[in-house]
C-alpha atoms as a PDB file:
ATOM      1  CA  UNK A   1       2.977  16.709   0.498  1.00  0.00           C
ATOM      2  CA  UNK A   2       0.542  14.164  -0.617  1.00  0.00           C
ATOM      3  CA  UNK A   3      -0.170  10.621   0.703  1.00  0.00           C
ATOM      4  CA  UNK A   4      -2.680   8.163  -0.634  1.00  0.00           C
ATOM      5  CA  UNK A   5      -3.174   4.530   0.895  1.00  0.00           C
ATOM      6  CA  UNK A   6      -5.843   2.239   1.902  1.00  0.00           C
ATOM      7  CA  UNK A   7      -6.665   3.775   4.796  1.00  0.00           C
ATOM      8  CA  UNK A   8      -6.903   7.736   3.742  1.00  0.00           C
ATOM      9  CA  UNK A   9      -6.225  10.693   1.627  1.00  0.00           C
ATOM     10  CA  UNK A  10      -3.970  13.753   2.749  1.00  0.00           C
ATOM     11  CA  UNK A  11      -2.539  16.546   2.135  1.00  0.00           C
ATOM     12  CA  UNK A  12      -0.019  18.399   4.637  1.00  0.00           C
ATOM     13  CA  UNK A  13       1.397  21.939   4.045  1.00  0.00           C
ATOM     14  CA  UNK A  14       3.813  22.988   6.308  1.00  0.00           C
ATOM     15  CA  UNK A  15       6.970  25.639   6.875  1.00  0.00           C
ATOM     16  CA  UNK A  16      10.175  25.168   7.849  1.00  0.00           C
ATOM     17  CA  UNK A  17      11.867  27.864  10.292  1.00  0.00           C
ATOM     18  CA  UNK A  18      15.187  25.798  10.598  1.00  0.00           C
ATOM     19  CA  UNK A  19      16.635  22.604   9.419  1.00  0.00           C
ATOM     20  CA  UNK A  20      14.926  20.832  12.105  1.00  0.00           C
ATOM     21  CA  UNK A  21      11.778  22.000  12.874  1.00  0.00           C
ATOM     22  CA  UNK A  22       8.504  21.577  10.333  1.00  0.00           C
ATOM     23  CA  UNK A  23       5.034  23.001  11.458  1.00  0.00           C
ATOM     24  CA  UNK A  24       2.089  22.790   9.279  1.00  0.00           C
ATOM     25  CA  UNK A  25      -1.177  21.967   8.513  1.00  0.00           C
ATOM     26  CA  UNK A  26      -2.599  18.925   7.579  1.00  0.00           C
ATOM     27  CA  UNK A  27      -6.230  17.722   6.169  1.00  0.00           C
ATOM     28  CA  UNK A  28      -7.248  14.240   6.453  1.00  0.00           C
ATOM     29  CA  UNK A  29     -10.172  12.111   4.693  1.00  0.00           C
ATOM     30  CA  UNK A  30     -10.361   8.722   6.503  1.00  0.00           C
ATOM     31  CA  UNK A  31     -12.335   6.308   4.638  1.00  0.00           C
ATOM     32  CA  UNK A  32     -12.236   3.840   7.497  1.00  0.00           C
ATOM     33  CA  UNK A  33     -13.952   6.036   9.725  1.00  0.00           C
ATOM     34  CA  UNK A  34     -15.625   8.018   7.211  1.00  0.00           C
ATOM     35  CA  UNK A  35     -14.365  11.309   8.684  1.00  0.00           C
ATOM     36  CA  UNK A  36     -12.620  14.190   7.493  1.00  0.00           C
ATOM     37  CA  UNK A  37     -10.610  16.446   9.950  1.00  0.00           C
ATOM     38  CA  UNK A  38      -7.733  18.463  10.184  1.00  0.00           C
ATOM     39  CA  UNK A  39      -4.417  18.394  12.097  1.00  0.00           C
ATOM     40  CA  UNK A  40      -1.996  21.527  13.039  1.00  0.00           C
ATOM     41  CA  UNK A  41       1.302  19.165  13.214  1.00  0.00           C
ATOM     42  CA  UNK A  42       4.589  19.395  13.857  1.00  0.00           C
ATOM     43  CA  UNK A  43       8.002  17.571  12.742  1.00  0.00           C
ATOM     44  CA  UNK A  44      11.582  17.935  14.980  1.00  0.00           C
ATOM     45  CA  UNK A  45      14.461  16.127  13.544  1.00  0.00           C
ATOM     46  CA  UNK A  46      16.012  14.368  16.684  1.00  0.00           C
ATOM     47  CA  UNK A  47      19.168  13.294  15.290  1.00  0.00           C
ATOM     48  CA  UNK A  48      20.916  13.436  11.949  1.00  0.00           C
ATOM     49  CA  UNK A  49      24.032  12.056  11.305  1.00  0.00           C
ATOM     50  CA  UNK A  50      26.106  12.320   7.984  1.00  0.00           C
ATOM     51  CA  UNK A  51      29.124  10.844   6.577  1.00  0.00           C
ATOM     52  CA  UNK A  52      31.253  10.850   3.764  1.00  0.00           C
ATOM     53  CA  UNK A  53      28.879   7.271   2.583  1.00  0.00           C
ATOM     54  CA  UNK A  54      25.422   7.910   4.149  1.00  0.00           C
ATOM     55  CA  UNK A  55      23.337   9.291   5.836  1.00  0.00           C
ATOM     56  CA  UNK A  56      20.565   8.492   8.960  1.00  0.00           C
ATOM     57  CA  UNK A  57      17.463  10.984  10.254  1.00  0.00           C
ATOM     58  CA  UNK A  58      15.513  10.179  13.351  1.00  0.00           C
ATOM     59  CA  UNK A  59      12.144  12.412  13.641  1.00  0.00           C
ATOM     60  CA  UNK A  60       9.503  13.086  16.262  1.00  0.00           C
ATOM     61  CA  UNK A  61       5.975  14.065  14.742  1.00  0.00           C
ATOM     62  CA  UNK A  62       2.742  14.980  16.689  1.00  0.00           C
ATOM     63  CA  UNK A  63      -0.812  16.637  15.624  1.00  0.00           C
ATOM     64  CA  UNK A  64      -3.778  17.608  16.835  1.00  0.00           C
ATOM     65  CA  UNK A  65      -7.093  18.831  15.639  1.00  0.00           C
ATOM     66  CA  UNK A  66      -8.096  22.061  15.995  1.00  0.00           C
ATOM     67  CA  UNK A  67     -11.293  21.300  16.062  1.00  0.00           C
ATOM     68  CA  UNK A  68     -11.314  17.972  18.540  1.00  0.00           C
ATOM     69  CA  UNK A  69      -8.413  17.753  20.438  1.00  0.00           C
ATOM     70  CA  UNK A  70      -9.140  14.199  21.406  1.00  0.00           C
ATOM     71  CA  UNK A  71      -8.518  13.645  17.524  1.00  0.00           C
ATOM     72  CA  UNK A  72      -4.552  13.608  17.367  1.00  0.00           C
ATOM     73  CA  UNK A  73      -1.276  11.492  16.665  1.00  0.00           C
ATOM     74  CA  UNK A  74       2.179  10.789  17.295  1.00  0.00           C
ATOM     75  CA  UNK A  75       4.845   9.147  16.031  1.00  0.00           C
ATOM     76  CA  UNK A  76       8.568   8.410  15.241  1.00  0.00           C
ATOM     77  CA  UNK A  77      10.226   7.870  12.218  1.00  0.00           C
ATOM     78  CA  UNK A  78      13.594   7.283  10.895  1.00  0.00           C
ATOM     79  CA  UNK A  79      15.675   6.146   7.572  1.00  0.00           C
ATOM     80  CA  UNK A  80      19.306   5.235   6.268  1.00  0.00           C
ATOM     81  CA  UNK A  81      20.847   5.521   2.845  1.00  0.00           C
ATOM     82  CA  UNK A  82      23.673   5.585   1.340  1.00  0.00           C
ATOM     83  CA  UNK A  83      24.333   6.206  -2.131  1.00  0.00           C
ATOM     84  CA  UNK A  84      23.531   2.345  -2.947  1.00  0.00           C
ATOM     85  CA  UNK A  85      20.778   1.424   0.009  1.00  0.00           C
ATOM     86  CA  UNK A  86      18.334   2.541   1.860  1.00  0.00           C
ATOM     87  CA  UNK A  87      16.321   1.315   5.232  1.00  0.00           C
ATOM     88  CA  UNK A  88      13.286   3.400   6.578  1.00  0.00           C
ATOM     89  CA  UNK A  89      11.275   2.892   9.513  1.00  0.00           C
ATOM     90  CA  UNK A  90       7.959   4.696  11.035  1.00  0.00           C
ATOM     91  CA  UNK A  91       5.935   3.875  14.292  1.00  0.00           C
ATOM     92  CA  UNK A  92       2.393   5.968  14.837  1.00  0.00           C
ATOM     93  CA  UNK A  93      -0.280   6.062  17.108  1.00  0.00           C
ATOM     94  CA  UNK A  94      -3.513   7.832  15.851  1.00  0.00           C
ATOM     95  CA  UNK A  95      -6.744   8.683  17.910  1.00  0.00           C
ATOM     96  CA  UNK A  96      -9.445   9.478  16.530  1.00  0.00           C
ATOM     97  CA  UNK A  97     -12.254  10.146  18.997  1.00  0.00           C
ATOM     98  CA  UNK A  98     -12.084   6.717  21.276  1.00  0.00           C
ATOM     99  CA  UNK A  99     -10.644   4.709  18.884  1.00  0.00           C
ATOM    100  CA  UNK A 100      -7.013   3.923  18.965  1.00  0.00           C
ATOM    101  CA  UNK A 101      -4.871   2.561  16.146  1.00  0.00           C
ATOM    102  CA  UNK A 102      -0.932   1.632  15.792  1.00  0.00           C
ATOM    103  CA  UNK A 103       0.233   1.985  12.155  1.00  0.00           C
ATOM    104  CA  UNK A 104       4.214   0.251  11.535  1.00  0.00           C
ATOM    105  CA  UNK A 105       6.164  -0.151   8.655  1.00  0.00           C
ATOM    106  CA  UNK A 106       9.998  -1.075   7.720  1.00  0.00           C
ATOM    107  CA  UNK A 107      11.212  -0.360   4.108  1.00  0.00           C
ATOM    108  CA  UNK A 108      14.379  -1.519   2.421  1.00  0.00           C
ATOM    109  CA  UNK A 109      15.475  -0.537  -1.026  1.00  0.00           C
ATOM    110  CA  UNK A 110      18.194  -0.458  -3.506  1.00  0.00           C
ATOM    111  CA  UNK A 111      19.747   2.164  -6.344  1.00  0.00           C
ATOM    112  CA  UNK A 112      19.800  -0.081  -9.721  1.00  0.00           C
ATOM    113  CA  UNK A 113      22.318   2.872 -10.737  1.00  0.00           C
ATOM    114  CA  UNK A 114      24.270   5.438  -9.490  1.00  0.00           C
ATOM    115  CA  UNK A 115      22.767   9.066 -10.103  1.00  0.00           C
ATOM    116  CA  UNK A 116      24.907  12.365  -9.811  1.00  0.00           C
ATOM    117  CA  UNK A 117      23.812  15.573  -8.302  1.00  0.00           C
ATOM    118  CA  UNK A 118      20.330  16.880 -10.550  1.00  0.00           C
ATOM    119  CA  UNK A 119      20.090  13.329 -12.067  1.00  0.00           C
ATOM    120  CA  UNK A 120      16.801  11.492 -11.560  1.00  0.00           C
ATOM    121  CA  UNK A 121      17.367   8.840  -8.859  1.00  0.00           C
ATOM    122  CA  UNK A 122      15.441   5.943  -8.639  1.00  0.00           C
ATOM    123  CA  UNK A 123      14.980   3.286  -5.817  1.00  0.00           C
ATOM    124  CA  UNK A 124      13.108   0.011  -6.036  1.00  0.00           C
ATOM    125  CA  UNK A 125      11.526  -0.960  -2.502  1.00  0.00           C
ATOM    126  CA  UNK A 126      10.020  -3.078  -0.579  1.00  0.00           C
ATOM    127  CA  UNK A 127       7.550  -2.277   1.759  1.00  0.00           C
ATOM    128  CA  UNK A 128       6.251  -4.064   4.765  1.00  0.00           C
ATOM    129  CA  UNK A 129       3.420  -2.720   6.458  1.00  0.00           C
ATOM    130  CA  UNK A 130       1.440  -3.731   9.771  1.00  0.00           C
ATOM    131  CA  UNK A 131      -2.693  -3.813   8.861  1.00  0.00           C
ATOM    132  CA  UNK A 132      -3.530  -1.309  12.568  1.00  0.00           C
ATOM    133  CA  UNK A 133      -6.740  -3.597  12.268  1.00  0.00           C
ATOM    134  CA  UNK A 134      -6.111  -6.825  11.845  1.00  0.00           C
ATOM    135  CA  UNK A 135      -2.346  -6.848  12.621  1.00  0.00           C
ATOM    136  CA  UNK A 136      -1.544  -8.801   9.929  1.00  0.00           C
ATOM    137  CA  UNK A 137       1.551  -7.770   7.654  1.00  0.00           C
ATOM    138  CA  UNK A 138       1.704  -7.510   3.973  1.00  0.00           C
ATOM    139  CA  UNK A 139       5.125  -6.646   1.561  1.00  0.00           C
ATOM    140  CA  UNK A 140       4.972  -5.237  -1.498  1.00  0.00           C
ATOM    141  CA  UNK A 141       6.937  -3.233  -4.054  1.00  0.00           C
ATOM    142  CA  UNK A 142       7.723   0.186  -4.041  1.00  0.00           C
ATOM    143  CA  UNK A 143       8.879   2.493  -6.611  1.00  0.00           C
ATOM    144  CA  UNK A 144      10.488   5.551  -5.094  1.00  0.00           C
ATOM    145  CA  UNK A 145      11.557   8.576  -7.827  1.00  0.00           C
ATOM    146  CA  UNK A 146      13.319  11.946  -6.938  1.00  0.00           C
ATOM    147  CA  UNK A 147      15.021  14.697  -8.633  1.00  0.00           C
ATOM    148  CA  UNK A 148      15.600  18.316  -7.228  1.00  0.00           C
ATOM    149  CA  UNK A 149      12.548  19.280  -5.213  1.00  0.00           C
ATOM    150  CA  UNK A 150       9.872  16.546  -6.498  1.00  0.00           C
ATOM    151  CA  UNK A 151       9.394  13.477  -4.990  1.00  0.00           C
ATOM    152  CA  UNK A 152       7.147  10.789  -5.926  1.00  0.00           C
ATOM    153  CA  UNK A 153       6.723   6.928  -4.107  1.00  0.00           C
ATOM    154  CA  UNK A 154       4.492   4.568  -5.817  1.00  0.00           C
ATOM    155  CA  UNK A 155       4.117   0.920  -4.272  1.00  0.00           C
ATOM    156  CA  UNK A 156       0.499  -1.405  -4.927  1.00  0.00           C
ATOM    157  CA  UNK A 157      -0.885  -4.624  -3.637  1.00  0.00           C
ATOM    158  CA  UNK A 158      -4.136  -6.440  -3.618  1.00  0.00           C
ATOM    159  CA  UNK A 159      -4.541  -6.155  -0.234  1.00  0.00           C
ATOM    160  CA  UNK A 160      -3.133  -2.449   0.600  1.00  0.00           C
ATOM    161  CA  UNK A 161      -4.336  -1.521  -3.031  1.00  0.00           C
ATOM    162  CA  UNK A 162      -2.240   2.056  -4.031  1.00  0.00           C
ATOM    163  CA  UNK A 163      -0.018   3.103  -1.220  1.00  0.00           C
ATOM    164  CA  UNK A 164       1.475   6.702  -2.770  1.00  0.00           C
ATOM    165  CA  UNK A 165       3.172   9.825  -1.876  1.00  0.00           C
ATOM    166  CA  UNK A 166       4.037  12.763  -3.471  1.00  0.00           C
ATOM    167  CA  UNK A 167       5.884  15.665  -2.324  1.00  0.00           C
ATOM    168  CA  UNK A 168       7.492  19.222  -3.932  1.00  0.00           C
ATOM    169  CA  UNK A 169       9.503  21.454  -1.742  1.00  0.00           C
ATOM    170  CA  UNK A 170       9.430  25.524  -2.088  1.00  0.00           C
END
């Protein structure tokens, strides 16, 4: 998995022993603090609930570095869709040495079409995000794209500049 945004670069491999339960690795290039670390992490699906029309995932996620264990995070995220909608939500808390930083954001999209099973499905999103230095908030679009085991999630602003993700499951 891949994530790109104003903030940093990363890339996180991890391994799933059941359904519920991610543990990987995770390297980090911060350009805010100009530092570049790792993170042994871990993600536990909490609760998962689906029904004939939708679906909705609540996850606990913590890391820490290996090498400084005073540099570490936590954090819980969550989303709903159905075939038509979605809503996604994440709350983390990073440290980094002695600074500490809150990163939010809420996410709300929509299908334009229906896909069936193997089809490329598309979602067009809007993302509001929480500045962790400034606390103010800024929207902008997102572009969200999936089909079988790639994912990619595209959204831009002036402010936020690229804000992507990228993921491909074994």
């Amino acid at each position: 998995m891949g994530r790109h945004d104003a903030l940093q670069n990363s890339l996180y491999y991890h391994y799933s022993p059941t359904y519920k339960l991610a543990i990987g690795l995770e390297t980090v290039n911060d350009y805010t603090f100009d530092e570049t670390y790792s993170l042994a992490r871990m993600t536990y699906l909490l609760h998962r609930k689906n029904t004939a029309q939708s679906q909705r995932n609540l996850y606990l996620a913590g890391g820490v570095s290996p090498e400084d264990p005073q540099t570490h995070f936590y954090s819980v995220h969550g989303d709903w869709e159905s075939r038509r909608w979605f809503s996604g939500f994440s709350l983390r808390r990073t440290v980094l040495k002695d600074t500490r930083f809150n990163e939010h954001y809420v996410q709300l999209g929509v299908a334009p079409y229906l896909g069936d099973y193997g089809d490329l499905h598309t979602w067009i999103m809007a993302k509001i995000k929480r500045d962790p230095f400034n606390g103010n908030w800024q929207a902008y679009p997102v572009l969200k794209l999936y089909q079988g085991d790639l994912l990619i999630e595209m959204g831009y602003s002036q402010r936020t500049h690229w804000d992507l993700h990228f993921m491909v499951r074994f």
